[in-house]
N, C-alpha and C. Protein backbone atom coordinates (compact mmCIF):
# COMPACT_ATOMS: atom_id res chain seq x y z
N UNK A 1 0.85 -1.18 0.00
CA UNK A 1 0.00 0.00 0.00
C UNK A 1 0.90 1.25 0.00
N UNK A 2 0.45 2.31 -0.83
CA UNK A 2 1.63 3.67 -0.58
C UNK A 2 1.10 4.46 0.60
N UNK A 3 1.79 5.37 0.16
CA UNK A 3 1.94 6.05 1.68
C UNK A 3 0.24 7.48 0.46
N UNK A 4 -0.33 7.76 2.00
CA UNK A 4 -1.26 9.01 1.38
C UNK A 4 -0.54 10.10 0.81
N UNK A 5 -1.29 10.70 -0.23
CA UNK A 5 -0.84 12.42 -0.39
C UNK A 5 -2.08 13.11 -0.22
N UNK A 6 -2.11 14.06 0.88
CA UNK A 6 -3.03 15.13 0.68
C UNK A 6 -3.32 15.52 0.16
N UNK A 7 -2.89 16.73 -0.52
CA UNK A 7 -2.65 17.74 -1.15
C UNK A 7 -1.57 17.94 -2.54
N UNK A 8 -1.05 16.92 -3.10
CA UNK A 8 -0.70 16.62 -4.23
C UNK A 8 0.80 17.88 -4.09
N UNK A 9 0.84 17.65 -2.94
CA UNK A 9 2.43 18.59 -3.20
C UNK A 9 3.16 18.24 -3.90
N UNK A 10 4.14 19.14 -4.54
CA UNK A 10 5.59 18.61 -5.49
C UNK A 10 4.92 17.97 -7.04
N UNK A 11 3.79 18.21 -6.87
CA UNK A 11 3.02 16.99 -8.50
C UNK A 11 2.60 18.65 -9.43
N UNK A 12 2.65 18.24 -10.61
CA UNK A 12 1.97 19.11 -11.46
C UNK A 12 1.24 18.38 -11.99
N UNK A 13 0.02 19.13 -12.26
CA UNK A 13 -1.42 18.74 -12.55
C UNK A 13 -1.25 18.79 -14.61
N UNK A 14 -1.66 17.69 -14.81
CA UNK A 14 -1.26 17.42 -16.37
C UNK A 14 -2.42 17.76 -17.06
N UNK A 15 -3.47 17.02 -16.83
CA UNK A 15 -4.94 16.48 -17.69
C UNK A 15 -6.03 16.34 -17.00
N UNK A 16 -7.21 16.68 -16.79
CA UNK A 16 -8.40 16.26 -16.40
C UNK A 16 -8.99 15.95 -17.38
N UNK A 17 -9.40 14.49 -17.41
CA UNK A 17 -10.47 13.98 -18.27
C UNK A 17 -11.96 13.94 -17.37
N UNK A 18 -12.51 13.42 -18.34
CA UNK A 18 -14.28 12.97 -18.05
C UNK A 18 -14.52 11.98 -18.42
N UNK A 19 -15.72 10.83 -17.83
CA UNK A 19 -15.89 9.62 -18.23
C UNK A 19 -16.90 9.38 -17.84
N UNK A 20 -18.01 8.11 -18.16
CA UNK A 20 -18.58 7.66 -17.99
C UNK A 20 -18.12 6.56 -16.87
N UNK A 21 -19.47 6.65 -15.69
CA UNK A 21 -19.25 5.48 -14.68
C UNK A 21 -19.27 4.02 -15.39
N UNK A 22 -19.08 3.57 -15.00
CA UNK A 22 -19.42 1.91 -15.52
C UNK A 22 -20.77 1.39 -15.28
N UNK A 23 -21.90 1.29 -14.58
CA UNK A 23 -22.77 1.00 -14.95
C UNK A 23 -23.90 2.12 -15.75
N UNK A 24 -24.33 1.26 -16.68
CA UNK A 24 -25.54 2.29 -17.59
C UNK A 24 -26.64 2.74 -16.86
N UNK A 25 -26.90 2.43 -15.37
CA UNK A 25 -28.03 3.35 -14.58
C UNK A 25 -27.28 3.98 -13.58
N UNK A 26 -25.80 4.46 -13.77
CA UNK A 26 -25.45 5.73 -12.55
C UNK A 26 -25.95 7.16 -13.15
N UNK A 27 -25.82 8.12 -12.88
CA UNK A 27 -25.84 9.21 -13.71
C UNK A 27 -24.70 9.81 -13.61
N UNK A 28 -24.66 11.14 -14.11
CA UNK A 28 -23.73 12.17 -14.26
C UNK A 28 -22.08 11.24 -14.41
N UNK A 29 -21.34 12.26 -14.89
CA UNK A 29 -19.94 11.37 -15.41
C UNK A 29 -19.26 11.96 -13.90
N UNK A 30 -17.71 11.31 -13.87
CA UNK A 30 -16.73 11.56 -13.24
C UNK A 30 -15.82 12.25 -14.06
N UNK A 31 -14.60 13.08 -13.19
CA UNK A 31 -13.70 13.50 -13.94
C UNK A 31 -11.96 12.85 -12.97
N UNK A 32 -11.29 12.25 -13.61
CA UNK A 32 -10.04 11.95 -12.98
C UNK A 32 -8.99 13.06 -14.14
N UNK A 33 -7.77 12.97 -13.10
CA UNK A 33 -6.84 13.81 -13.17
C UNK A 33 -5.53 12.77 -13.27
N UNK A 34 -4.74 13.40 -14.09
CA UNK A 34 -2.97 12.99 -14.27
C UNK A 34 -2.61 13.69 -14.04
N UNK A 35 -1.68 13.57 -12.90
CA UNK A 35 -0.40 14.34 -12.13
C UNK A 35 1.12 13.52 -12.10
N UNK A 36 2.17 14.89 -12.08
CA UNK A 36 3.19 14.04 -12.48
C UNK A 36 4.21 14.97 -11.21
N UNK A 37 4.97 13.60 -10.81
CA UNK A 37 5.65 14.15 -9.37
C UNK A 37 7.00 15.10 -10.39
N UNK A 38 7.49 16.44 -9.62
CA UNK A 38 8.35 17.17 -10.17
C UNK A 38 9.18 16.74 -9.71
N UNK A 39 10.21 15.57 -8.79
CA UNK A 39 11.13 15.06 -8.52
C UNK A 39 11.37 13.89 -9.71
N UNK A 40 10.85 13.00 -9.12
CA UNK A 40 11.23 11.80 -10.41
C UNK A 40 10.45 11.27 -11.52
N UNK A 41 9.14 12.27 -11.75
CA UNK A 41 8.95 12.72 -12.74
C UNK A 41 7.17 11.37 -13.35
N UNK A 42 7.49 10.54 -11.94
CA UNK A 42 6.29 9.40 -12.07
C UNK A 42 5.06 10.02 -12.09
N UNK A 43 4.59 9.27 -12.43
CA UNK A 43 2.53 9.22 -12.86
C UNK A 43 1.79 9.04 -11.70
N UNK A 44 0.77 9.79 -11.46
CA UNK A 44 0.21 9.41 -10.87
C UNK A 44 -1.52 10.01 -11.36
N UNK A 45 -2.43 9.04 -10.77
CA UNK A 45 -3.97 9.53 -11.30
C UNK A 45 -4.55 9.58 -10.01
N UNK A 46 -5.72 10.52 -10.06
CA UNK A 46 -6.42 10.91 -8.85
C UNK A 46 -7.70 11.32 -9.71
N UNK A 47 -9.24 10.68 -9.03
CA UNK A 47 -10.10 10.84 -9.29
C UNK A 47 -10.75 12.43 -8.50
N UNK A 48 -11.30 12.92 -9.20
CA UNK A 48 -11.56 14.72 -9.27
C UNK A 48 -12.81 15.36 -8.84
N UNK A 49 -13.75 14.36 -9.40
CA UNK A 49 -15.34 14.88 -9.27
C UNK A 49 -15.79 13.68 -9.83
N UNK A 50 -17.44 13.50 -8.98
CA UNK A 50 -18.03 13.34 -9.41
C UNK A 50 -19.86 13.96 -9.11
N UNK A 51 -20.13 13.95 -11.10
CA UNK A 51 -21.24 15.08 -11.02
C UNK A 51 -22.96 14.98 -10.21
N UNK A 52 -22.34 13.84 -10.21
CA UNK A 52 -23.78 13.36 -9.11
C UNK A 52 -23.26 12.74 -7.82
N UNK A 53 -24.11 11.89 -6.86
CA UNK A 53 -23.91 11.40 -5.78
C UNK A 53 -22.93 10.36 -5.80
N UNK A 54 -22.31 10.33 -4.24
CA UNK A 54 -21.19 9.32 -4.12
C UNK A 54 -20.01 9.62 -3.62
N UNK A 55 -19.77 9.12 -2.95
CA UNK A 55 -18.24 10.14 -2.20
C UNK A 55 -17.65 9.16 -2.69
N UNK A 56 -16.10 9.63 -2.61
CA UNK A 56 -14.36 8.98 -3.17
C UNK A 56 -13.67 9.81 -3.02
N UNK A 57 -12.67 9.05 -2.71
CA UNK A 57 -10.98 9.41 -2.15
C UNK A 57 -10.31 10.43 -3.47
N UNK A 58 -9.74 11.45 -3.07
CA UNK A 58 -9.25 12.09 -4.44
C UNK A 58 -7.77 11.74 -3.85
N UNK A 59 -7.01 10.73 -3.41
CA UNK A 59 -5.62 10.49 -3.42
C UNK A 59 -5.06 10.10 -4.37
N UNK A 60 -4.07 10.72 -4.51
CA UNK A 60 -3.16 9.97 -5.47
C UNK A 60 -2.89 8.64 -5.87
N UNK A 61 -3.13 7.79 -7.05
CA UNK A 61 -2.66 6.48 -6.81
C UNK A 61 -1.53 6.11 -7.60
N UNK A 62 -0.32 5.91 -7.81
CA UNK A 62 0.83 6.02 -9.07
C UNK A 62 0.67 5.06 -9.72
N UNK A 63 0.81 5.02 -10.64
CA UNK A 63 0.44 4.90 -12.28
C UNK A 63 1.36 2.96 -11.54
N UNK A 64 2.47 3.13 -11.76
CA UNK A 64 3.44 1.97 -11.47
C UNK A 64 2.40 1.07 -10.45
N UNK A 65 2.06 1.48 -9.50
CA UNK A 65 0.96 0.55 -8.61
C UNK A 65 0.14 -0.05 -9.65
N UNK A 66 -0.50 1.02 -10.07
CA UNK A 66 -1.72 0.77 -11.51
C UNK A 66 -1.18 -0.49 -11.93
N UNK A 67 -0.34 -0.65 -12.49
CA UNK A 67 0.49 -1.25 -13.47
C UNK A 67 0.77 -2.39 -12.79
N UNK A 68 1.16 -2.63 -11.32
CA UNK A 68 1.13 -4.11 -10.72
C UNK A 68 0.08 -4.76 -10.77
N UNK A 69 -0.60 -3.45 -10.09
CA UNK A 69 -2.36 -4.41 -9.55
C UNK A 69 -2.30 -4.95 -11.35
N UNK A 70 -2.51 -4.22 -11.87
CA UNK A 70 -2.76 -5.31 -13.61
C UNK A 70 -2.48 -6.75 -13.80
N UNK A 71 -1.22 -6.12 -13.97
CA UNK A 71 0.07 -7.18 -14.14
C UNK A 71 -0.75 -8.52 -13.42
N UNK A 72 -1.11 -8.49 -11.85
CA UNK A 72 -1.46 -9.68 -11.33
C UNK A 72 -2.91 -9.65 -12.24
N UNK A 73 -3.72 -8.71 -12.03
CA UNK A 73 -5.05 -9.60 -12.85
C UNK A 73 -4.99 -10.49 -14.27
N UNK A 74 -3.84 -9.40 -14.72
CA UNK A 74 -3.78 -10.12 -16.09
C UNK A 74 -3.60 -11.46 -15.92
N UNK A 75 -2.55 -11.67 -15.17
CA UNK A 75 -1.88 -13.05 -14.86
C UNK A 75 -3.05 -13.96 -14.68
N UNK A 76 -3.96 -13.71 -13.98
CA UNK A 76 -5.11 -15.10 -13.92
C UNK A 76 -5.70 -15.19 -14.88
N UNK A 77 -5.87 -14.13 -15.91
CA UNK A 77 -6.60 -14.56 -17.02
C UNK A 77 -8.42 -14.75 -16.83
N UNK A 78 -8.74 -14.07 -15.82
CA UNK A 78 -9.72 -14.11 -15.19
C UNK A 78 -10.65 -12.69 -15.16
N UNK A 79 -11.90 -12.59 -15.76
CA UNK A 79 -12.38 -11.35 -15.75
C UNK A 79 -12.68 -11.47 -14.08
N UNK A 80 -12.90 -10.14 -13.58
CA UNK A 80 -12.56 -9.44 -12.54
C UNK A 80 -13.83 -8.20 -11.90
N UNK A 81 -14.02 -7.84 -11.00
CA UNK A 81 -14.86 -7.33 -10.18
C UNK A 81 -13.59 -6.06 -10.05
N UNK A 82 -14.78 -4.67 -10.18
CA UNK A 82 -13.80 -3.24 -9.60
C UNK A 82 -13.31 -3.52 -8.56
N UNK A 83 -14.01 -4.27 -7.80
CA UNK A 83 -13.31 -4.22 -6.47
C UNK A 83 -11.94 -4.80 -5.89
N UNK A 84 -11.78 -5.24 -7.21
CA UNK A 84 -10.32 -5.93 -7.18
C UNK A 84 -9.17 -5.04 -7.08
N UNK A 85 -9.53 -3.46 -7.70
CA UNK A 85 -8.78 -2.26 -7.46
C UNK A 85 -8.75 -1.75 -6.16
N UNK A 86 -9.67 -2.24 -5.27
CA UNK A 86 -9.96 -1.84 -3.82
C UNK A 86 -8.81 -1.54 -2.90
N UNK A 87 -7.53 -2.46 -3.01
CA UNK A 87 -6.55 -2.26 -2.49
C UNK A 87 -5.25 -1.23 -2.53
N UNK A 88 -5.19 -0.56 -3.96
CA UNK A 88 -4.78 0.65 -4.33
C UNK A 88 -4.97 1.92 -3.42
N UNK A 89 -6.27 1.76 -3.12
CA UNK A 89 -6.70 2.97 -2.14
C UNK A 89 -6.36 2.94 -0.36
N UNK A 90 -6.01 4.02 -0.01
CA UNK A 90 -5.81 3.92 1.69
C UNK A 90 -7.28 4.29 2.13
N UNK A 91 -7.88 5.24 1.52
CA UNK A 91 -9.32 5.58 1.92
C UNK A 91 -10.29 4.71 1.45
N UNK A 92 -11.27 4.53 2.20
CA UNK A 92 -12.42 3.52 2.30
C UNK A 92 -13.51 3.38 1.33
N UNK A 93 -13.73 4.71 1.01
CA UNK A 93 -14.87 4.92 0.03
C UNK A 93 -15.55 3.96 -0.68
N UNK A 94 -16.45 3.09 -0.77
CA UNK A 94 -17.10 2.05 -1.59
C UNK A 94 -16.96 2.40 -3.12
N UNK A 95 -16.79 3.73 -3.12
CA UNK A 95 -16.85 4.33 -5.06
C UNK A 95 -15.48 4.06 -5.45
N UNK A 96 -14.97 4.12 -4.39
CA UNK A 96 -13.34 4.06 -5.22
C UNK A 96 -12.74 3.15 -6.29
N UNK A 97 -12.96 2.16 -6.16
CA UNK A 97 -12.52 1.12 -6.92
C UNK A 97 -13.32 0.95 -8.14
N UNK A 98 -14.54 1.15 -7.89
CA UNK A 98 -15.61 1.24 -9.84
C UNK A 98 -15.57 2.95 -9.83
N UNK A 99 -14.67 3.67 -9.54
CA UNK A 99 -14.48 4.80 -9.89
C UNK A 99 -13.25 4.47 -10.87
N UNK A 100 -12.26 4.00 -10.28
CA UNK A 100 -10.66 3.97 -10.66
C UNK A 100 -11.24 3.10 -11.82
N UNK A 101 -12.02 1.69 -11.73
CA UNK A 101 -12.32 1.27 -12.54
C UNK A 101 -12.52 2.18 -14.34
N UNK A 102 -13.66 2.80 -13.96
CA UNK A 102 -14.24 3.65 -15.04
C UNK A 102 -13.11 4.53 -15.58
N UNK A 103 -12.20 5.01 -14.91
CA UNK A 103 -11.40 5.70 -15.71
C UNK A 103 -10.30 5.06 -16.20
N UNK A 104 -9.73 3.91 -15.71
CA UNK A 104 -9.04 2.76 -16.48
C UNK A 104 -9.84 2.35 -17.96
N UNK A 105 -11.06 2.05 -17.97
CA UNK A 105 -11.69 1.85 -19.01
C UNK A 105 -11.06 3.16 -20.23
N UNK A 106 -11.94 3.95 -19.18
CA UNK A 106 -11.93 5.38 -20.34
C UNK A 106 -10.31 5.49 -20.95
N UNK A 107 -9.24 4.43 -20.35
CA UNK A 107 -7.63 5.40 -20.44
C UNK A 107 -7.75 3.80 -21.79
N UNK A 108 -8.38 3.24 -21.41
CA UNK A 108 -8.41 1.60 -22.91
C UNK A 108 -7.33 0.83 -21.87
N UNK A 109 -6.77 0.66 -20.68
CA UNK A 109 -6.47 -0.09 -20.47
C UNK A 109 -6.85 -1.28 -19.74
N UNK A 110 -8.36 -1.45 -19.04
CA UNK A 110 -9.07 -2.11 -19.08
C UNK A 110 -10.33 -1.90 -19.81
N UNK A 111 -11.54 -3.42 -19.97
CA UNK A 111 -12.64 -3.19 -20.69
C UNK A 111 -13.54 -3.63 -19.82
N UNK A 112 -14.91 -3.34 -20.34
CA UNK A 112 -16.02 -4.31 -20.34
C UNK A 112 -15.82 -5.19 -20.38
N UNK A 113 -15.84 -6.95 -20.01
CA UNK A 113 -15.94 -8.05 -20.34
C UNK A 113 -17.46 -7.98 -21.01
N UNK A 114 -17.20 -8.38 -22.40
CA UNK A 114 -17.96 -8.50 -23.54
C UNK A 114 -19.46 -9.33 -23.00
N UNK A 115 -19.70 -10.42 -22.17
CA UNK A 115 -20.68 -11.30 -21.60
C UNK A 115 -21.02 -11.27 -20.90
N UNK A 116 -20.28 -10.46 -20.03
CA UNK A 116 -21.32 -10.42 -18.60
C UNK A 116 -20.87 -8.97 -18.14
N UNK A 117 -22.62 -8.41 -16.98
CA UNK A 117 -22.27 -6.90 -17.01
C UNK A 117 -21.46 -6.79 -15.53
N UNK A 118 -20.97 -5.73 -14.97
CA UNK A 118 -19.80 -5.41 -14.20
C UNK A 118 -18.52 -6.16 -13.78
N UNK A 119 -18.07 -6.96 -14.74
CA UNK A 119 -16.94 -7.72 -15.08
C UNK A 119 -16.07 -7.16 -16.21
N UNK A 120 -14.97 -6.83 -15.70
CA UNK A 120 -13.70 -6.00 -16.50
C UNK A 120 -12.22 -7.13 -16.66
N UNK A 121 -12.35 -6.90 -17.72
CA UNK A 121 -10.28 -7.53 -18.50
C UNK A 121 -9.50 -6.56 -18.59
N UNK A 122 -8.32 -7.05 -18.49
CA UNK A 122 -7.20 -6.34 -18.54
C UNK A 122 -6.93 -6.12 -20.00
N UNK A 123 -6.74 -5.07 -20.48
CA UNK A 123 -6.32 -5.48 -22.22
C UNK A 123 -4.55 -5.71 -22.48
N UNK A 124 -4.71 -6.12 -23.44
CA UNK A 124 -3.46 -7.09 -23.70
C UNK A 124 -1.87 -6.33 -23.34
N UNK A 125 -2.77 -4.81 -24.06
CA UNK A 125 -1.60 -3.75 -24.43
C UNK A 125 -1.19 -2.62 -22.77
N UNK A 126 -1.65 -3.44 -21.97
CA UNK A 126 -1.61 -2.20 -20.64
C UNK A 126 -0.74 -1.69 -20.16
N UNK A 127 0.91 -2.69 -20.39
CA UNK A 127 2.22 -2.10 -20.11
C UNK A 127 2.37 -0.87 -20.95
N UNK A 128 2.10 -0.44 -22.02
CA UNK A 128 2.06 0.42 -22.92
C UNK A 128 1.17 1.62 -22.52
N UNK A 129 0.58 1.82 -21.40
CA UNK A 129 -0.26 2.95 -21.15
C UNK A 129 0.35 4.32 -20.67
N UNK A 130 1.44 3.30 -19.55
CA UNK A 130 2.04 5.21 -19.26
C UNK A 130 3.06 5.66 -20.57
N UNK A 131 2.91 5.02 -21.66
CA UNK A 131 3.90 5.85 -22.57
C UNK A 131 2.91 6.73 -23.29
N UNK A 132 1.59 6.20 -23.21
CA UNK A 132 0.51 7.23 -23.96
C UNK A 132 0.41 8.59 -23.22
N UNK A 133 1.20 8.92 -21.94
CA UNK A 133 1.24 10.06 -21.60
C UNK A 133 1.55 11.11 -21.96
N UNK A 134 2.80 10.85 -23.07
CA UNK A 134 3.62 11.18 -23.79
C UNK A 134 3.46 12.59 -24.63
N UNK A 135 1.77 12.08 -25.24
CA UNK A 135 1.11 12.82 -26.16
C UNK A 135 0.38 14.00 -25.14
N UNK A 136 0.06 13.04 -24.25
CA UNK A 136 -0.69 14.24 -23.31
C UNK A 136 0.38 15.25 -22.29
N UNK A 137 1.36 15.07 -21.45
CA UNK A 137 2.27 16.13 -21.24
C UNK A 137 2.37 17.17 -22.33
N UNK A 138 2.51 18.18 -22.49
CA UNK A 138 1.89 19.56 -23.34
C UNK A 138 3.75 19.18 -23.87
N UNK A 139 4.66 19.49 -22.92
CA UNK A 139 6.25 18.99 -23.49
C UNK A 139 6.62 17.61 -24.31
N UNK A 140 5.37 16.98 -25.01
CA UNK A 140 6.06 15.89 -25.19
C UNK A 140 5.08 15.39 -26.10
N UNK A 141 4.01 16.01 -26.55
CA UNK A 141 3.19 16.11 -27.80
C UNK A 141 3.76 15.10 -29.01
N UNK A 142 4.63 15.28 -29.42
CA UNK A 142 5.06 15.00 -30.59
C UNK A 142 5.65 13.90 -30.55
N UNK A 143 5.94 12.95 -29.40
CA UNK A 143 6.76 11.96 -28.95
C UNK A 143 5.85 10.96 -29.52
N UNK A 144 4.81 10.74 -29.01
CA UNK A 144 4.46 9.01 -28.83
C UNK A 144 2.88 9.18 -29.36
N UNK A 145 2.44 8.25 -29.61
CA UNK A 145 1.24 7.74 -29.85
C UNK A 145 0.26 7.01 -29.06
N UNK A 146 -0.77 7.36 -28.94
CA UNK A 146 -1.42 6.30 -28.37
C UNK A 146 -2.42 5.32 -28.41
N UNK A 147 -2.24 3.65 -28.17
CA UNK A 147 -2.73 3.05 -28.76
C UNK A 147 -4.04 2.30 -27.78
N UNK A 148 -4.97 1.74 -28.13
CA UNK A 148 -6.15 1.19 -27.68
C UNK A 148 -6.77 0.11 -28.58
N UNK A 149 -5.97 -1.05 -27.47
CA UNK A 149 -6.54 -2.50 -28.39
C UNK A 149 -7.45 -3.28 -27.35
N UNK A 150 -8.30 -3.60 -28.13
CA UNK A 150 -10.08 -4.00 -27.83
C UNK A 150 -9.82 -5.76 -28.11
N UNK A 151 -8.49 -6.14 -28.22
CA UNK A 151 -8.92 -7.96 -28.25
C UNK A 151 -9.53 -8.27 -27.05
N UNK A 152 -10.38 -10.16 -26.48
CA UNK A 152 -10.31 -10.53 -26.27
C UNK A 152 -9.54 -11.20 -25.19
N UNK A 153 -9.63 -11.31 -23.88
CA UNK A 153 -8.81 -12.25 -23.23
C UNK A 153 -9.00 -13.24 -23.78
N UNK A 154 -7.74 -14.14 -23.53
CA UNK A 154 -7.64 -15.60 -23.53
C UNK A 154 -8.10 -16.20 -22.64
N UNK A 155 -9.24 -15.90 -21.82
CA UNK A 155 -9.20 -16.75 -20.12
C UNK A 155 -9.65 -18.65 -20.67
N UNK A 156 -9.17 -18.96 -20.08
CA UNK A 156 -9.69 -20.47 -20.37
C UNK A 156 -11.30 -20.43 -19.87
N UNK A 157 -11.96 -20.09 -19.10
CA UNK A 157 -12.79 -20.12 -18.62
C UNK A 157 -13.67 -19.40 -18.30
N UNK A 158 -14.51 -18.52 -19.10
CA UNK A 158 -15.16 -17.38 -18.95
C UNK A 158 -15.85 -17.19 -17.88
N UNK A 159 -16.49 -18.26 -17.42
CA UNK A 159 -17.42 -18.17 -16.34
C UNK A 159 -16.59 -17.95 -14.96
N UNK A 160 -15.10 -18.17 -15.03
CA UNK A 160 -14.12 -17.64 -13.39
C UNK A 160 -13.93 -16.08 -13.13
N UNK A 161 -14.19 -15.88 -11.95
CA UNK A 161 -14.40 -14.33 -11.94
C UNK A 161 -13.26 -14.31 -10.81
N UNK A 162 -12.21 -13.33 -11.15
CA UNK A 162 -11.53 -12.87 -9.84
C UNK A 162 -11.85 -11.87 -8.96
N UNK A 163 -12.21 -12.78 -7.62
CA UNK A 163 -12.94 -11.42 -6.89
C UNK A 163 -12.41 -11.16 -5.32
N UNK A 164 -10.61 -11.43 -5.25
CA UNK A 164 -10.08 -11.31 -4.42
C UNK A 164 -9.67 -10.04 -4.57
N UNK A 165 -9.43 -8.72 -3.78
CA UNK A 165 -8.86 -7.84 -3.70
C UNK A 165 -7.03 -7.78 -3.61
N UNK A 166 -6.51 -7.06 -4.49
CA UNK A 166 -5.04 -6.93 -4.96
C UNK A 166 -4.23 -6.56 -3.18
């Protein structure tokens, strides 16, 4: 677990996006934020607003965490419950995790699982996400591209759901 940030000291504020929650009867969207520490220069995302009801943690979570918690879901090959993001967070909030969820979606590095509803995959290409930052840092426009691939997991078993928390 990392340590909290309050107040996002030492980070410069990159991007606020907007997104859709993950289920089709919440209302109003959320907005998460990319911040980037001015020491060693890492990622981090923090959820910003949201336009209707629901409280959540606006802490920082770094991108590299992001990128473990994956790493293990990917590894089972197992579509997955938001709440599997649950452990990322120090604050409690029940929204947190199908918050972080929804804006993972919105970033293409997780999806919908295609068959069943509030079940999310890892997509294939997710090590490749913090380089899509690239385009978005205003200094670094011209660098990189960013890509969003929509295959298929391989899970052997569609019907196994991972629903242990990271």
């Amino acid at each position: 677990m990392q340590p909290r940030i309050f107040d996002k000291m030492n980070q410069t504020l990159i991007k606020t996006w907007s997104c859709n929650k993950l289920s089709d009867r919440a209302k109003g969207q959320l907005k998460y934020q990319l911040w980037q520490d001015n020491d060693d220069q890492s990622f981090g995302i923090a959820l910003s607003e949201n336009e209707s009801s629901g409280g959540f943690s606006a802490e920082l979570i770094k991108v590299d965490q992001i990128i473990s918690a994956l790493e293990t879901l990917y590894q089972t090959a197992k579509p997955f419950h938001a709440v599997a993001l649950k452990g990322l967070f120090v604050g409690k909030s029940v929204n947190n995790a199908s918050f972080l969820g929804a804006a993972l979606v919105d970033q293409g590095v997780i999806r919908l699982h295609p068959h069943t509803t509030r079940l999310l995959e890892v997509n294939e290409d997710y090590l490749q996400w913090p380089q899509s930052f690239d385009e978005t840092h205003p200094s670094n426009q011209k660098r990189s591209t960013k890509t969003k691939n929509s295959q298929q997991s391989n899970a052997e078993d569609k019907n196994e759901v991972h629903q242990n928390p990271i």
